[in-house]
N, C-alpha and C. Protein backbone atom coordinates (compact mmCIF):
# COMPACT_ATOMS: atom_id res chain seq x y z
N UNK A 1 20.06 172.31 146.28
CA UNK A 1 19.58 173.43 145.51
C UNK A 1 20.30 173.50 144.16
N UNK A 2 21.85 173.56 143.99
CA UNK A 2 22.55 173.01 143.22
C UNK A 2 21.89 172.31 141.88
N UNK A 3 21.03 171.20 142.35
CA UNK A 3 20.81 170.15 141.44
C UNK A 3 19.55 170.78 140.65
N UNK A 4 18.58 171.23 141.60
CA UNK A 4 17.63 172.21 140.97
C UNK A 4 17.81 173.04 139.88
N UNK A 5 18.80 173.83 140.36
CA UNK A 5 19.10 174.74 139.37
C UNK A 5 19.64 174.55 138.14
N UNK A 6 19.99 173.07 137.92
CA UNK A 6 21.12 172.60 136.64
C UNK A 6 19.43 172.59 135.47
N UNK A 7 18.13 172.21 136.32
CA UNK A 7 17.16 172.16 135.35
C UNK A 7 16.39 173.45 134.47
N UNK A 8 16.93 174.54 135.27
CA UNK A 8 16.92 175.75 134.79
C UNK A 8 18.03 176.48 133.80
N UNK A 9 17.62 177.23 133.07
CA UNK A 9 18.13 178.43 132.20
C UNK A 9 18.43 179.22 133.17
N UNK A 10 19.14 180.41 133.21
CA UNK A 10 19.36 181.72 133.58
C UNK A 10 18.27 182.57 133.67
N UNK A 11 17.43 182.31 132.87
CA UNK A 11 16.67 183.74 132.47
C UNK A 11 15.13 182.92 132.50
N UNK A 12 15.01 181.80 132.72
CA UNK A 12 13.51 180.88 132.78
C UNK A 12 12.92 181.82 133.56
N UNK A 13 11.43 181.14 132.99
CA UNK A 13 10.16 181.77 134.02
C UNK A 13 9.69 180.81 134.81
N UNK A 14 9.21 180.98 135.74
CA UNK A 14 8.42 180.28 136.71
C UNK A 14 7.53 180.87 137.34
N UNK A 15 6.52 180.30 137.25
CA UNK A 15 4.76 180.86 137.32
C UNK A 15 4.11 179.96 138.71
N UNK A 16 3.75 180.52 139.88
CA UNK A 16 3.48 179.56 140.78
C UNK A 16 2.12 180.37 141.30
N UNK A 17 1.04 179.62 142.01
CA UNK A 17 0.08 180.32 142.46
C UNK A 17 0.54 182.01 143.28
N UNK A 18 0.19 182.87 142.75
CA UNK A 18 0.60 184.39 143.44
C UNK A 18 2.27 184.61 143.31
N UNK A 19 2.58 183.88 142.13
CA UNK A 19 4.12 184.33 141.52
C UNK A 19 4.87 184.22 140.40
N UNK A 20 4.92 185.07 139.78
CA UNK A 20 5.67 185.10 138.39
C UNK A 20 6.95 185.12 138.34
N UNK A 21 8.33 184.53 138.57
CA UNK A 21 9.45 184.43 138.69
C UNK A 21 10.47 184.49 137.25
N UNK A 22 11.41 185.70 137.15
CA UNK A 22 11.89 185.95 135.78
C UNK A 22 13.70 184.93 136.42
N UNK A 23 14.17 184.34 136.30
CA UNK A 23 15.51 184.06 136.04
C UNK A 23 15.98 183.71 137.15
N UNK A 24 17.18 181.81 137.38
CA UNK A 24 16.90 180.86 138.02
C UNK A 24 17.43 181.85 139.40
N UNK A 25 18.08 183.18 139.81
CA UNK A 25 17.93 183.53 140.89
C UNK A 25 16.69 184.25 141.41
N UNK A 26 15.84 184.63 141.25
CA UNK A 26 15.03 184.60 141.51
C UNK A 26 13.96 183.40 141.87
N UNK A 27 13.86 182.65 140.70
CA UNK A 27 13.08 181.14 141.34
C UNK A 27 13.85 179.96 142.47
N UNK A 28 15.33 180.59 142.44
CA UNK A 28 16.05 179.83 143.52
C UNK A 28 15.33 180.60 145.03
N UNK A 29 15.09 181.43 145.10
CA UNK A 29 14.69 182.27 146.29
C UNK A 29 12.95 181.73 146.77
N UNK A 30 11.98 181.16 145.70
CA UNK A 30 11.34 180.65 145.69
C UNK A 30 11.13 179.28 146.40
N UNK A 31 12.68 178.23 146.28
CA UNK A 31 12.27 177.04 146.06
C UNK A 31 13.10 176.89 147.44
N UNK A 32 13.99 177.78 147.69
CA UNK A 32 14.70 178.11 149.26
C UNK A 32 13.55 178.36 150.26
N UNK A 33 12.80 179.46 149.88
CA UNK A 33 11.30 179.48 150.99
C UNK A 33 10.25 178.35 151.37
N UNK A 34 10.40 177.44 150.03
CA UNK A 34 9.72 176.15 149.99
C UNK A 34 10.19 175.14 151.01
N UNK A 35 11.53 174.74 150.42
CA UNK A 35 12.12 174.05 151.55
C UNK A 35 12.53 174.19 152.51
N UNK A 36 12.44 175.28 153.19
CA UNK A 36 12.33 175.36 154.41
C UNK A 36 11.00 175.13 155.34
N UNK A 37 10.44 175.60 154.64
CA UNK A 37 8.57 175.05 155.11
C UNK A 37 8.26 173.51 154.94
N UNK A 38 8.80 172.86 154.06
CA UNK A 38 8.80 172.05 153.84
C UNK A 38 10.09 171.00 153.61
N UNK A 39 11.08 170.40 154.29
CA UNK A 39 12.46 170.45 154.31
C UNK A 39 11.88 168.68 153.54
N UNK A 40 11.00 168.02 153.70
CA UNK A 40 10.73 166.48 153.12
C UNK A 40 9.74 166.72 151.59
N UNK A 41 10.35 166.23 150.41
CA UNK A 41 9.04 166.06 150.04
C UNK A 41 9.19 164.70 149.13
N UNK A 42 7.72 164.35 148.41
CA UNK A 42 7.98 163.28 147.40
C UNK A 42 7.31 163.32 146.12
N UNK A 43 8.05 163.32 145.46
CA UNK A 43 7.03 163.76 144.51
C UNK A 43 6.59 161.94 143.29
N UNK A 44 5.95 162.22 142.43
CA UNK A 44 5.17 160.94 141.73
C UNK A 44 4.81 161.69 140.09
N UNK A 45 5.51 161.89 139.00
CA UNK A 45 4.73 161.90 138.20
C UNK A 45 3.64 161.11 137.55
N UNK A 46 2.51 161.45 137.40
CA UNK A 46 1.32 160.26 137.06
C UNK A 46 1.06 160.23 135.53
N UNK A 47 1.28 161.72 135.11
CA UNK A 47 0.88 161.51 133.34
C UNK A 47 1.54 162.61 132.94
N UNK A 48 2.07 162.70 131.66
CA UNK A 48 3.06 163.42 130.71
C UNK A 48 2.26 163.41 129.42
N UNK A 49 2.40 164.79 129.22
CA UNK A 49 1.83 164.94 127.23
C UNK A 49 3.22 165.37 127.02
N UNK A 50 3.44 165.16 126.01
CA UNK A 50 4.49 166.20 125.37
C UNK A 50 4.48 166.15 123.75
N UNK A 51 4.84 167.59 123.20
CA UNK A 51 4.36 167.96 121.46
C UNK A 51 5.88 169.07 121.30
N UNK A 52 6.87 168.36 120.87
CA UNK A 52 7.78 168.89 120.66
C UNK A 52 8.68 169.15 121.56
N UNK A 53 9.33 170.97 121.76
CA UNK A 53 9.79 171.17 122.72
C UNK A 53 9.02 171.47 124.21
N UNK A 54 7.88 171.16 124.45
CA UNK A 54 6.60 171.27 125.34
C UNK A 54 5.94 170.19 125.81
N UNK A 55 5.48 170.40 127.44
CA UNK A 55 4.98 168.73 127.99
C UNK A 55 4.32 169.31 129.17
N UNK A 56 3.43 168.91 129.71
CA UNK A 56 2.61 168.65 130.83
C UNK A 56 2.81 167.77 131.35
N UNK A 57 2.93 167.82 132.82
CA UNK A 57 3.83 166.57 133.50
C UNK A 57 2.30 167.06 134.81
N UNK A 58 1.85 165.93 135.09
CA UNK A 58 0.83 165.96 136.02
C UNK A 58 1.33 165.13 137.39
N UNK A 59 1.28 165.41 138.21
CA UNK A 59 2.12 165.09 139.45
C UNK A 59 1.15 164.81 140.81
N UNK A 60 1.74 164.00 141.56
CA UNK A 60 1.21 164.06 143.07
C UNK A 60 2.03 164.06 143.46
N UNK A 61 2.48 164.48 145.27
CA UNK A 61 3.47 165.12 145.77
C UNK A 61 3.00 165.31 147.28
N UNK A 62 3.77 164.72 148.35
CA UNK A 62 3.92 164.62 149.80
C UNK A 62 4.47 166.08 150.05
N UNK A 63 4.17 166.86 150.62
CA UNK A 63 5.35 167.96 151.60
C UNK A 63 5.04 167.48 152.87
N UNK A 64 6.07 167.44 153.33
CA UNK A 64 6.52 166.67 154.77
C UNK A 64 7.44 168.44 155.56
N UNK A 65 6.14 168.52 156.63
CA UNK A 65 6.77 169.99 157.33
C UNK A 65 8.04 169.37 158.25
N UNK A 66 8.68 170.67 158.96
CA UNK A 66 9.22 170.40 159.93
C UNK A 66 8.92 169.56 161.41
N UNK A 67 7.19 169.57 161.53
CA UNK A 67 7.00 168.65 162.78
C UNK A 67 6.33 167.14 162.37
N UNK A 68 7.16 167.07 160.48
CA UNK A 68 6.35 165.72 160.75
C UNK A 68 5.17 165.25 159.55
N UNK A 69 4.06 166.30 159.18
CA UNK A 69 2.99 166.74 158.99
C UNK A 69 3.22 166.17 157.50
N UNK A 70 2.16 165.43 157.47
CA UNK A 70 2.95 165.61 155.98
C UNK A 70 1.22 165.83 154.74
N UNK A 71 1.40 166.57 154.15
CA UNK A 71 0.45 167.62 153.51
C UNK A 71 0.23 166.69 151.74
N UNK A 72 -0.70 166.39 151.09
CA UNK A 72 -0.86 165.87 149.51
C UNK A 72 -1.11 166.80 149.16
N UNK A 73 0.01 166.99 148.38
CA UNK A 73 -0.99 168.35 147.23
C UNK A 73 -0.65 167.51 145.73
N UNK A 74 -1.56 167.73 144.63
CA UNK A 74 -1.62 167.41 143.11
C UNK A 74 -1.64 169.14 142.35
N UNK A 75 -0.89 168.44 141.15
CA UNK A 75 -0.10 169.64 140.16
C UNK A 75 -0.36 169.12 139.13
N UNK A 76 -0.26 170.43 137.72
CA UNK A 76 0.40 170.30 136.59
C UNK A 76 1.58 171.43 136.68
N UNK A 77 2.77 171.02 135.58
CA UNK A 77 3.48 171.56 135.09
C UNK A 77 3.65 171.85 133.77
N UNK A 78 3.88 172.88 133.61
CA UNK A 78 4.07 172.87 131.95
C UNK A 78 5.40 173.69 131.71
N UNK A 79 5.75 172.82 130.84
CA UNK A 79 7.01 173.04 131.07
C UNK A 79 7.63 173.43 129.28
N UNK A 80 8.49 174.41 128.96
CA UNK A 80 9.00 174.54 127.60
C UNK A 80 10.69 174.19 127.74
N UNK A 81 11.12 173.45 127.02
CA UNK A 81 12.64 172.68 127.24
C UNK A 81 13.55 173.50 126.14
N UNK A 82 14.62 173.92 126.74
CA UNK A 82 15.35 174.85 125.70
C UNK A 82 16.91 174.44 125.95
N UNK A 83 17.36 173.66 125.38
CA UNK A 83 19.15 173.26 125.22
C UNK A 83 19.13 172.07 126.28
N UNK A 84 17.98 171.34 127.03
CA UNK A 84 18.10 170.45 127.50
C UNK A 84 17.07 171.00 129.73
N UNK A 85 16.94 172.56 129.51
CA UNK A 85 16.52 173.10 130.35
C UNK A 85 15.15 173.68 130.27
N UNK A 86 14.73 173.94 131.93
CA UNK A 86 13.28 174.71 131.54
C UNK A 86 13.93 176.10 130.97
N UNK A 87 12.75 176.81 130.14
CA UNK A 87 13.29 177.57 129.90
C UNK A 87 11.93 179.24 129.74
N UNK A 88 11.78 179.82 129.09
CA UNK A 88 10.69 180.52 129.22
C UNK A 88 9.35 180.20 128.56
């Protein structure tokens, strides 16, 4: 979780289907509920734009449950980079 959090700001947003998350304790509480539902995952970036401090990172991604199961889901991210972090 640790390592997660080094990619965050303090005060970042994070926007997830049915969640708007203000600051990295709060999105740590997020990504704690995740991995527990999901304790495996893998992820694949497939394509990246990026125009400055801003990028779209398009992804595929394994979650692997606790019995095994393992689930494909595909993403974008968009992401704004501020001192080397996501940021708002």
């Amino acid at each position: 979780m640790e390592r997660v959090g080094q990619h965050y700001h303090p005060d970042a947003i994070f926007i997830a289907p049915g969640d708007y998350l203000v600051g990295w304790i709060n999105i740590r509480k997020w990504y704690e509920d995740s991995f527990r539902k999901y304790p495996g995952v893998e992820v694949q970036i497939t394509h990246e734009i990026r125009s400055g401090n801003e990028a779209a990172l398009e992804w595929k991604a394994v979650l692997i449950d606790a019995a095994k199961v393992r689930h494909a889901v595909t993403g974008v991210n968009l992401v704004r980079v501020e001192g080397g972090k996501f940021g708002s």
